[in-house]
Protein backbone atom coordinates (compact mmCIF):
# COMPACT_ATOMS: atom_id res chain seq x y z
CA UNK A 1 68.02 13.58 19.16
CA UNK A 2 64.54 15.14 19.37
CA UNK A 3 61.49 12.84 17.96
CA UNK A 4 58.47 14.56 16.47
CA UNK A 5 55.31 13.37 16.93
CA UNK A 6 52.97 13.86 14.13
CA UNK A 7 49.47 14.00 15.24
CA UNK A 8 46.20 13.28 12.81
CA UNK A 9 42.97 14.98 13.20
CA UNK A 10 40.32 13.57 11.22
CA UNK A 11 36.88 14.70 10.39
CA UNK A 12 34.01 13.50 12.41
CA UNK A 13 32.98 11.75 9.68
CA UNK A 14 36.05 10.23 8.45
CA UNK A 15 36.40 9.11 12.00
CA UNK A 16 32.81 7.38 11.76
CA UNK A 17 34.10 5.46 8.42
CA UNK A 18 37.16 4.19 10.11
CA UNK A 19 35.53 2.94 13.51
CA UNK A 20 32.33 1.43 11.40
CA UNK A 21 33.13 -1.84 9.82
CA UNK A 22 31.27 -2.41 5.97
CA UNK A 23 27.91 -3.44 6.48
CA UNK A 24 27.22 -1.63 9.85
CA UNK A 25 25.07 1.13 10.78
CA UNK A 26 27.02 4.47 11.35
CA UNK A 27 25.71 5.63 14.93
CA UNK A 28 25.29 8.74 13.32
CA UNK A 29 23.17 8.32 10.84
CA UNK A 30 19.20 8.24 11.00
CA UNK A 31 16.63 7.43 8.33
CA UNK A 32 12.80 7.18 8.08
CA UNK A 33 10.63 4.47 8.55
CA UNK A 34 7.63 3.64 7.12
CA UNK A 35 3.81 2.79 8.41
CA UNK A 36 0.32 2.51 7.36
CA UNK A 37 -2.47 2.24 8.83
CA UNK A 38 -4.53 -0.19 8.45
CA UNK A 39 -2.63 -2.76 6.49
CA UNK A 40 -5.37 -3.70 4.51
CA UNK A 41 -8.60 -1.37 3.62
CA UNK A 42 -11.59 -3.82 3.60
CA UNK A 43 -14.66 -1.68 3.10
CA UNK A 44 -17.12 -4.70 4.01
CA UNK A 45 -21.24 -4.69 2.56
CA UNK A 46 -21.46 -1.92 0.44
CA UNK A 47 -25.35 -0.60 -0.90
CA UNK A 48 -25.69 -1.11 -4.49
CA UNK A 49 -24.77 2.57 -6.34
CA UNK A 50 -23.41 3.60 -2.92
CA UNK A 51 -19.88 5.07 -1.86
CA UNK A 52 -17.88 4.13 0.89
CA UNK A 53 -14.62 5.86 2.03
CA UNK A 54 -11.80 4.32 4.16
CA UNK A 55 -8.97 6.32 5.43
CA UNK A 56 -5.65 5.76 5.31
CA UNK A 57 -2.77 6.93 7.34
CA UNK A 58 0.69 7.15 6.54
CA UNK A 59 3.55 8.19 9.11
CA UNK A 60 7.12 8.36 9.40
CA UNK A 61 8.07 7.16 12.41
CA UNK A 62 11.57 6.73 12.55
CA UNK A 63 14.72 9.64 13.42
CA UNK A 64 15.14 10.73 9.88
CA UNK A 65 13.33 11.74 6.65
CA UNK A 66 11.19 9.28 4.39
CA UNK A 67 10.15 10.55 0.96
CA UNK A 68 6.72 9.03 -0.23
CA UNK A 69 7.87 8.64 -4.51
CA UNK A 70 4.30 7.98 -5.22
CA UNK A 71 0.84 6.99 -4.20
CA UNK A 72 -0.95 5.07 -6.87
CA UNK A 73 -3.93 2.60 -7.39
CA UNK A 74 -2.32 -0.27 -9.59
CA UNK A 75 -5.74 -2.88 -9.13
CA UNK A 76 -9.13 -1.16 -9.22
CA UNK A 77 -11.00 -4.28 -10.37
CA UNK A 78 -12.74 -2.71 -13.22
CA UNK A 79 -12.67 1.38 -11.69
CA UNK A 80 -14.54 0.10 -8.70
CA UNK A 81 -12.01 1.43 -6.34
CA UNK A 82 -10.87 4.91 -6.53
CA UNK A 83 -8.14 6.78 -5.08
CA UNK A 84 -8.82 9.69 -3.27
CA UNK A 85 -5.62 12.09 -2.74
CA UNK A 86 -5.19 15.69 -0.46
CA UNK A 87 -2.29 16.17 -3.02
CA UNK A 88 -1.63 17.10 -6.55
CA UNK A 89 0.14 14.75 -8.85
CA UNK A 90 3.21 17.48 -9.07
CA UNK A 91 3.21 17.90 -4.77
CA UNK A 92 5.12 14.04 -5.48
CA UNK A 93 7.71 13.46 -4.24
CA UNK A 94 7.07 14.90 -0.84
CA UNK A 95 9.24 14.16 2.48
CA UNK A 96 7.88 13.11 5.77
CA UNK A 97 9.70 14.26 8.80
CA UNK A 98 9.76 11.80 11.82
CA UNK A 99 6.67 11.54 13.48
CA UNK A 100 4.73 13.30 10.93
CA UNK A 101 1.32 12.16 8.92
CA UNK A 102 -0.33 11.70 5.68
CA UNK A 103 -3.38 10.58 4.77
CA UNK A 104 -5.32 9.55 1.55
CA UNK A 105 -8.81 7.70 1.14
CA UNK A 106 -9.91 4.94 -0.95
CA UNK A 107 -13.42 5.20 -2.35
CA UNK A 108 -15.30 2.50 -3.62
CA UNK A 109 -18.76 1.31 -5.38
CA UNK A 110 -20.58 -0.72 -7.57
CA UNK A 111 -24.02 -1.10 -9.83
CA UNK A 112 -22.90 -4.77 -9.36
CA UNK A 113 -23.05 -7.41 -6.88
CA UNK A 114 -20.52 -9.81 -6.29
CA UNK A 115 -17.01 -9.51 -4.04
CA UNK A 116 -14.17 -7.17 -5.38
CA UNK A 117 -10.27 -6.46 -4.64
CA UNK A 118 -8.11 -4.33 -5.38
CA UNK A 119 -4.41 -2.40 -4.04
CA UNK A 120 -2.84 0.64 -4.28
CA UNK A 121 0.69 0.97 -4.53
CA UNK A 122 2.59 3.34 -2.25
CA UNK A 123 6.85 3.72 -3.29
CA UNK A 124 8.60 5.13 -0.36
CA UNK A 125 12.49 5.82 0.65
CA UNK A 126 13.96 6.35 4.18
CA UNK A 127 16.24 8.75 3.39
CA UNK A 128 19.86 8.31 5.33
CA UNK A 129 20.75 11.69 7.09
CA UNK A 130 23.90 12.73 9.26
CA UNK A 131 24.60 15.44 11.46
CA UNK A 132 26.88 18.33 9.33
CA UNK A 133 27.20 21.56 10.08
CA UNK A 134 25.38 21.30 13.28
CA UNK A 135 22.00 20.08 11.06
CA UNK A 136 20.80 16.94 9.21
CA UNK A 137 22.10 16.54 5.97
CA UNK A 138 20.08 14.05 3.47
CA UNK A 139 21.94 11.72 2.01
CA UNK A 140 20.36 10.55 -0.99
CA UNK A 141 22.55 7.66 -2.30
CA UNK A 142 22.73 5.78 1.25
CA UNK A 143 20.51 3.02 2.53
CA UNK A 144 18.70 0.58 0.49
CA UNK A 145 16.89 2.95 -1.80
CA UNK A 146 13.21 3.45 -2.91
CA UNK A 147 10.63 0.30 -1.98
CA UNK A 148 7.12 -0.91 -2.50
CA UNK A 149 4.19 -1.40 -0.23
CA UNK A 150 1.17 -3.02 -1.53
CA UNK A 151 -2.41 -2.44 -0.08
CA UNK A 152 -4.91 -4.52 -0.37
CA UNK A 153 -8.48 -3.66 -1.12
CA UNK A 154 -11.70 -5.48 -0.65
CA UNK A 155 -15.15 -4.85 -0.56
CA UNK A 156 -18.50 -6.59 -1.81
CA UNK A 157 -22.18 -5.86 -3.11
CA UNK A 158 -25.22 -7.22 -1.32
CA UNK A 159 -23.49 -10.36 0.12
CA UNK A 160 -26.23 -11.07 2.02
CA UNK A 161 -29.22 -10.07 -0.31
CA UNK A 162 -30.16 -12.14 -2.89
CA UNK A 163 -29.46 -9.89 -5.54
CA UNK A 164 -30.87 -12.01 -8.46
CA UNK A 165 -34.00 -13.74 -7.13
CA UNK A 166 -32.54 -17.18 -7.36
CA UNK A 167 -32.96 -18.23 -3.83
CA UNK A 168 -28.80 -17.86 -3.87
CA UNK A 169 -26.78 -15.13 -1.79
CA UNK A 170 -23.27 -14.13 -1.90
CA UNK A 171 -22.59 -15.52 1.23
CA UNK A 172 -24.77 -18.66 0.26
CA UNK A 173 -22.13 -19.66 -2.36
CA UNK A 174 -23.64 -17.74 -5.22
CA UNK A 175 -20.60 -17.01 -7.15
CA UNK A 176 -22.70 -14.17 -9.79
CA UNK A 177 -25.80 -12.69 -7.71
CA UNK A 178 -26.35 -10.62 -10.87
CA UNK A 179 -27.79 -13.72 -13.08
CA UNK A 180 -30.47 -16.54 -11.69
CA UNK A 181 -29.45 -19.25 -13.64
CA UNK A 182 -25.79 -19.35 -11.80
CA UNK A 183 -25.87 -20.28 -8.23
CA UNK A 184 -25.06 -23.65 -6.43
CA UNK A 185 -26.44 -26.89 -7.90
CA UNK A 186 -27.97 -25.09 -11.36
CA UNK A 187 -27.66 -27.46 -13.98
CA UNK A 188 -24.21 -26.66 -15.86
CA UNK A 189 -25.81 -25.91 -19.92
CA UNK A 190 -21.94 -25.76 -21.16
CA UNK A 191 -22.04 -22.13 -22.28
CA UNK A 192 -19.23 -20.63 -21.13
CA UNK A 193 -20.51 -19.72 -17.52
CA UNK A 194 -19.71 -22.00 -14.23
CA UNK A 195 -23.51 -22.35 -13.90
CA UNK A 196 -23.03 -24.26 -10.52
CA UNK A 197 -20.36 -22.41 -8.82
CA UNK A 198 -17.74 -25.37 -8.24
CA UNK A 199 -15.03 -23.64 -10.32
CA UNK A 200 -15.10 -25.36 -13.10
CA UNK A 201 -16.58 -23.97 -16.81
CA UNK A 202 -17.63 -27.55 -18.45
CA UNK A 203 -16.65 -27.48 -22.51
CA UNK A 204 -19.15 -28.33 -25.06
């Protein structure tokens, strides 16, 4: 009596399901990975009525594709900070290959004195990719999806001149350079300002 034996072939793929427990990393699969540089844009003493411009890199530098959703300013304390893009709102969303770069600038000034923040928001997706077909092929739904990297911003107005002739600077402790009758030690007159800078507004 003659036995048959029945032999399976199954896809490369299928193959990579069955020898890759949930949870794990299929070997073939690569996906983007984020950086920025810096971390933080901190634009330091900025002139009165001035402009300053920091740039700021973005790079993918893992095996696969990462799509930047969007590039955003979500703080800019009072239009202080502006964002200044290389691309058009509609160029979004755009897909980084590995080791490739792109950069944006944040702009900032002030006719005020005094110490600002702000952030821009950058929403980014390493894209999952296999090998099919002898090529990458994006996988869209794999991986854990779009996320969310917040920048901080800071910058300040004459920190170290005394912007309001009251003897007070920024750096001093004066907590609003733009009035004389708010710095340090000034007499609190319990109307509505924190005349002495300790953090407290006193109430009538």
């Amino acid at each position: 009596m003659r036995t048959h034996t029945h032999h399976w072939i199954l896809p490369a793929l299928a193959m990579g399901a069955l020898l890759c427990a949930p949870g794990c990393q299929d070997p073939s699969m690569t996906q983007g990975l984020f950086s920025i540089d810096p971390t933080a844009v901190d634009l330091g003493d900025v002139p009165v009525s001035q402009y300053r411009l920091e740039t700021v890199e973005v790079e993918n530098k893992g095996e696969g594709p990462l799509e930047i959703k969007s590039i955003k300013m979500v703080d800019d304390d009072g239009g202080r900070f502006q964002l200044a893009l290389e691309l058009d709102l509609e160029d979004f969303p755009f897909v980084l290959d590995p080791e490739e770069k792109s950069v944006f600038g944040v702009e900032f000034s002030s006719d005020d004195g005094g110490m600002f923040q702000g952030t821009v928001e950058v929403i980014y997706h390493p894209l999952p990719s296999y090998l099919g077909g002898g090529r990458p092929v994006r996988d869209v739904d794999a991986g854990a999806g779009p996320q969310v990297f917040q920048l901080p911003l800071s910058a300040s107005v004459g920190a170290g001149v005394d912007m309001d002739g009251d003897g007070w600077t920024i750096e001093d402790g004066d907590c609003d350079d733009n009035n004389p009758d708010v710095y340090p030690g000034a007499p609190e007159l319990c109307d509505g300002l924190d005349s002495n800078c300790d953090g407290v507004i006193p109430f009538d």
